[in-house]
PDB file of N, CA and C in Angstrom:
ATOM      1  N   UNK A   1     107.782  69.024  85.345  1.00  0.00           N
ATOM      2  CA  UNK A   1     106.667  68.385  85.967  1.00  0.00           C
ATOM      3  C   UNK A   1     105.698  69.483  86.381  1.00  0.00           C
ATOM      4  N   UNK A   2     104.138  69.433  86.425  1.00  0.00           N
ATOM      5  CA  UNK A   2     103.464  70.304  86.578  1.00  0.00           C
ATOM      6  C   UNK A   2     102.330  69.481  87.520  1.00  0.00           C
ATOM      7  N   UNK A   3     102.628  70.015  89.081  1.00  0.00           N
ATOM      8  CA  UNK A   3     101.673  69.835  90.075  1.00  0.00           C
ATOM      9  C   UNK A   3     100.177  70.606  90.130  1.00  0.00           C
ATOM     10  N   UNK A   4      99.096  70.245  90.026  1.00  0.00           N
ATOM     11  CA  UNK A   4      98.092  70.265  90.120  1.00  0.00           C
ATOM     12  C   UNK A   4      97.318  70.818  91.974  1.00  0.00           C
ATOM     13  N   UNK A   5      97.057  71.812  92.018  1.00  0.00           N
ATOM     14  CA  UNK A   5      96.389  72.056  93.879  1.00  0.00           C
ATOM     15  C   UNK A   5      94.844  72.726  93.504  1.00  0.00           C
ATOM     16  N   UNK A   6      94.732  73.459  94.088  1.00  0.00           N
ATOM     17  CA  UNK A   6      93.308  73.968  94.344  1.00  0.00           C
ATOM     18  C   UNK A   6      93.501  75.317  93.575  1.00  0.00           C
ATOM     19  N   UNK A   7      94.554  75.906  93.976  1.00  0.00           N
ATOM     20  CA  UNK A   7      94.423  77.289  93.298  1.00  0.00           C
ATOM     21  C   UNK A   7      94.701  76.985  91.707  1.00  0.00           C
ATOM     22  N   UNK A   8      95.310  76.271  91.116  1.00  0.00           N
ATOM     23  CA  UNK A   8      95.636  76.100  89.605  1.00  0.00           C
ATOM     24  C   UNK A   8      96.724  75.065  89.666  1.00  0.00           C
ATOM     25  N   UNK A   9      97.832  75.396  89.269  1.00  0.00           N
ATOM     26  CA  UNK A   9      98.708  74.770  88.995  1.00  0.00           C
ATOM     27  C   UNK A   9     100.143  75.656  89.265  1.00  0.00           C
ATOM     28  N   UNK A  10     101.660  74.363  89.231  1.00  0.00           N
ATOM     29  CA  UNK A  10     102.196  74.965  89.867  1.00  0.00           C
ATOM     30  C   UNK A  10     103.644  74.268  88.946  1.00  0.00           C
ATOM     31  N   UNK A  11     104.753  74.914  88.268  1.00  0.00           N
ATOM     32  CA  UNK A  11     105.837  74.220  87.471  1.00  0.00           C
ATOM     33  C   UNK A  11     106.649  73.924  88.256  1.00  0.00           C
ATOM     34  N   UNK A  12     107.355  72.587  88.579  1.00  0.00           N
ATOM     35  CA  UNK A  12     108.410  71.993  89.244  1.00  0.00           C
ATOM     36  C   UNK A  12     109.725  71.032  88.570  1.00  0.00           C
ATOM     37  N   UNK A  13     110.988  71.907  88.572  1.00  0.00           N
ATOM     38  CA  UNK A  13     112.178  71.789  87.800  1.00  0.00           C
ATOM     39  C   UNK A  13     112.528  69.779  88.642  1.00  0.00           C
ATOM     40  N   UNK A  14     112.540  69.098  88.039  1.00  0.00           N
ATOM     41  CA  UNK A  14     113.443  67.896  88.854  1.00  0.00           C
ATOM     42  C   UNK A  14     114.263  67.640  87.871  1.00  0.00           C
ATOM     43  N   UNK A  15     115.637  67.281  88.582  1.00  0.00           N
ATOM     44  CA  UNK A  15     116.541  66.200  87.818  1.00  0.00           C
ATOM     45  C   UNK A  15     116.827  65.078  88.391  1.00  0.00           C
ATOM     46  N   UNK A  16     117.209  64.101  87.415  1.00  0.00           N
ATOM     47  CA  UNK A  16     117.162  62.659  88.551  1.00  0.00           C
ATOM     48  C   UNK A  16     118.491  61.876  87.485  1.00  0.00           C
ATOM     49  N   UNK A  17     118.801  61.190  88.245  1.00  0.00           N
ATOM     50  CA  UNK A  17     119.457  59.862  87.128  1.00  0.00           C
ATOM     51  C   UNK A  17     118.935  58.508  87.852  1.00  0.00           C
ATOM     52  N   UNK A  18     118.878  57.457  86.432  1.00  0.00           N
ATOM     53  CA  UNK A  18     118.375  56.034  86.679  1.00  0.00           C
ATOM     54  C   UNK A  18     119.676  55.755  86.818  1.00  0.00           C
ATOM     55  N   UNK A  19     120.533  55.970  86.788  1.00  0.00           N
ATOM     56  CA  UNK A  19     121.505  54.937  87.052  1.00  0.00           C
ATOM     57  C   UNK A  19     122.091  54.108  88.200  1.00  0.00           C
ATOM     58  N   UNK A  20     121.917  52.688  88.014  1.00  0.00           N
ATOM     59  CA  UNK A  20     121.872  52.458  89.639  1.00  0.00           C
ATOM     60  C   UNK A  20     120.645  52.423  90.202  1.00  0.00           C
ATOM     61  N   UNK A  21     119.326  52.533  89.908  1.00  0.00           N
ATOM     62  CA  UNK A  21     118.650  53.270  90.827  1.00  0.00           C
ATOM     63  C   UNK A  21     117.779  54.346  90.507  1.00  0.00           C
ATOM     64  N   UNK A  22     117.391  55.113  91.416  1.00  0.00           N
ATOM     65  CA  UNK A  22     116.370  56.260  91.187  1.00  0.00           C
ATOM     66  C   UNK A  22     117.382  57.322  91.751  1.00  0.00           C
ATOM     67  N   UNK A  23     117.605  58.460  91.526  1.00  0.00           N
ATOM     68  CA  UNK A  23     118.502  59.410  92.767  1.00  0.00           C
ATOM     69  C   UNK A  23     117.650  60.768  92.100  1.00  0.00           C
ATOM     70  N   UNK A  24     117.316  61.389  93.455  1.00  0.00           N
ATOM     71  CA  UNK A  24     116.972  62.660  92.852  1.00  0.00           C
ATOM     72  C   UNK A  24     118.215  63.661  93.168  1.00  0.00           C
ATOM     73  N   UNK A  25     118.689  64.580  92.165  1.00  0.00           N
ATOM     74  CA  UNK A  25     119.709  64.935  92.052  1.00  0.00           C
ATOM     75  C   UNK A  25     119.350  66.723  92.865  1.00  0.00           C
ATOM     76  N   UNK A  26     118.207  67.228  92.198  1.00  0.00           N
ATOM     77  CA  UNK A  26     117.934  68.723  92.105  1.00  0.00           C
ATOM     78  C   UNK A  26     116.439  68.676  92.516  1.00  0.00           C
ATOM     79  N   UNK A  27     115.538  69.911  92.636  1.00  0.00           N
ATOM     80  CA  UNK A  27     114.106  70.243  92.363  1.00  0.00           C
ATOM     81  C   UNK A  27     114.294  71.655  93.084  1.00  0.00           C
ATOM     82  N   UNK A  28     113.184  71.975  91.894  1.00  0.00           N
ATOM     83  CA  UNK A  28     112.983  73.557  92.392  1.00  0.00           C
ATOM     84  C   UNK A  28     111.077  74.152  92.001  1.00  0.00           C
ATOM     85  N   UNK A  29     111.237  75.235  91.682  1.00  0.00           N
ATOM     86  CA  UNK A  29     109.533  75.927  91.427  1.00  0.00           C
ATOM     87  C   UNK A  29     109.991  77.171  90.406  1.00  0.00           C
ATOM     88  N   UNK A  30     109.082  76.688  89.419  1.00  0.00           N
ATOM     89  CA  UNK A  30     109.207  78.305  88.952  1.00  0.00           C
ATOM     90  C   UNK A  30     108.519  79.226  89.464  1.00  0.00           C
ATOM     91  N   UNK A  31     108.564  80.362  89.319  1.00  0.00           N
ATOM     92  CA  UNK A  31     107.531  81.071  89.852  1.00  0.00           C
ATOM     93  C   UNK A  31     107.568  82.923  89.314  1.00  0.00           C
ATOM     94  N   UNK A  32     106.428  83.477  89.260  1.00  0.00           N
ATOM     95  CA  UNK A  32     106.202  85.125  88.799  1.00  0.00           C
ATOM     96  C   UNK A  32     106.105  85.843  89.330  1.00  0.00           C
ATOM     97  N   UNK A  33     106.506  86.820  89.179  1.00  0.00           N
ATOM     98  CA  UNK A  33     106.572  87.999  89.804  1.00  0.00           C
ATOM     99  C   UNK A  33     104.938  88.686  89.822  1.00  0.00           C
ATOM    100  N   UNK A  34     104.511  89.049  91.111  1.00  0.00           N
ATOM    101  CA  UNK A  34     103.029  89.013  91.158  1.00  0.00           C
ATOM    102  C   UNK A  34     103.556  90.446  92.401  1.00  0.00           C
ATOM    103  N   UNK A  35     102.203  91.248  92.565  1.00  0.00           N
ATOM    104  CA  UNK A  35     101.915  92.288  93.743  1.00  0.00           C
ATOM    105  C   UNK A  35     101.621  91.644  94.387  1.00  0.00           C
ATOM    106  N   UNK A  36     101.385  91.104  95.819  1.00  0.00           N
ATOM    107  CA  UNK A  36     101.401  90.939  97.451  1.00  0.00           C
ATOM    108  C   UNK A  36     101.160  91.470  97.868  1.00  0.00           C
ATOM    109  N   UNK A  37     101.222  93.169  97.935  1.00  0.00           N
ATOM    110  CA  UNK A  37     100.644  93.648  98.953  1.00  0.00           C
ATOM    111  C   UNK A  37     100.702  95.107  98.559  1.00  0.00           C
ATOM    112  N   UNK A  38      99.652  96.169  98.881  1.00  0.00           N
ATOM    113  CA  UNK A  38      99.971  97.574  98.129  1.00  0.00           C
ATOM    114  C   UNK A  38      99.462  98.203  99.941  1.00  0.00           C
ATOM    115  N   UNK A  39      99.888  99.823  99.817  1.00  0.00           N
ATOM    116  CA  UNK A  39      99.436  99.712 101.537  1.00  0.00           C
ATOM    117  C   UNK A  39      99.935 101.516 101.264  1.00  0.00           C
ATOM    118  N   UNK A  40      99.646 102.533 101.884  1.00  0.00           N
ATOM    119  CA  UNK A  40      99.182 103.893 101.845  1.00  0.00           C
ATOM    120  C   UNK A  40      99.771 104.396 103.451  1.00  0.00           C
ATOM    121  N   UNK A  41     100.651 105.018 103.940  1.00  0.00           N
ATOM    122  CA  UNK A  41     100.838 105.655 104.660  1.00  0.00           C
ATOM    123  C   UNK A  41     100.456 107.186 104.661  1.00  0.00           C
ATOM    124  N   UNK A  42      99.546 107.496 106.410  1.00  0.00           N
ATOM    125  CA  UNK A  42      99.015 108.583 106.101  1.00  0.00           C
ATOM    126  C   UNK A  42     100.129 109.665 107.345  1.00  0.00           C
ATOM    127  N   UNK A  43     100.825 110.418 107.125  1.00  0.00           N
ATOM    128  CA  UNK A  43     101.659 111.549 107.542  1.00  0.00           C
ATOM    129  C   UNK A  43     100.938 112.665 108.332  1.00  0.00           C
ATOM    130  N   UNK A  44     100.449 112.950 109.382  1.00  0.00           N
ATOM    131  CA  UNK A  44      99.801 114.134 110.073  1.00  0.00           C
ATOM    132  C   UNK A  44     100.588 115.009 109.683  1.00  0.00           C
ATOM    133  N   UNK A  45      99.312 116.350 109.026  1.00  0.00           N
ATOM    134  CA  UNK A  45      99.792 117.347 108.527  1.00  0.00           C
ATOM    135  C   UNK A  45     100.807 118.376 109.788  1.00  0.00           C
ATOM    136  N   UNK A  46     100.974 118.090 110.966  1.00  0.00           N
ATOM    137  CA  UNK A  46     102.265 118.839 111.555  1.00  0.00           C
ATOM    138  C   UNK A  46     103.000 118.496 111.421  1.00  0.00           C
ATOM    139  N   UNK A  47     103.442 117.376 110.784  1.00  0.00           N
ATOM    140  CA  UNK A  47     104.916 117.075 110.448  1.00  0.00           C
ATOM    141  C   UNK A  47     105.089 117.735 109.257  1.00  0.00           C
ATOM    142  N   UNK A  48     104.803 117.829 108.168  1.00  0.00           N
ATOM    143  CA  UNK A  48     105.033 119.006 107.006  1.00  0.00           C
ATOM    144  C   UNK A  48     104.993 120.221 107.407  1.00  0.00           C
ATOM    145  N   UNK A  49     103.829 120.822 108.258  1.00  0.00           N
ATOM    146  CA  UNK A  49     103.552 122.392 108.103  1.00  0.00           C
ATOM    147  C   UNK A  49     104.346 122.374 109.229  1.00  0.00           C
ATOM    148  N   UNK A  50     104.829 123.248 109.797  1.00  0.00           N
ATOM    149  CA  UNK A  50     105.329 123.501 111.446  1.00  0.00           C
ATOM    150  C   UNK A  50     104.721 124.696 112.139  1.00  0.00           C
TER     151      UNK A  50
END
């Protein structure tokens, strides 16, 4: 199943059985491996030099 939002779109795993009924059994999301966040630590040079 493929949900539709604002940013694009989004893949969603369901399993179900009719039997009896409706039952949802499972659901999940696929999803990619993407960067989040990149970030630079700066070290004052007296901690290296002494």
């Amino acid at each position: 199943m493929v949900l539709e939002h604002a940013s694009g779109t989004i893949d969603v795993l369901v399993e179900y059985s009719t039997e009896g009924g409706f039952t949802l059994e499972a659901a999940g999301l696929l999803r990619t491996a993407r960067k989040l966040a990149e970030g630079r630590v700066f070290v004052p040079r007296s901690v290296w030099i002494p």
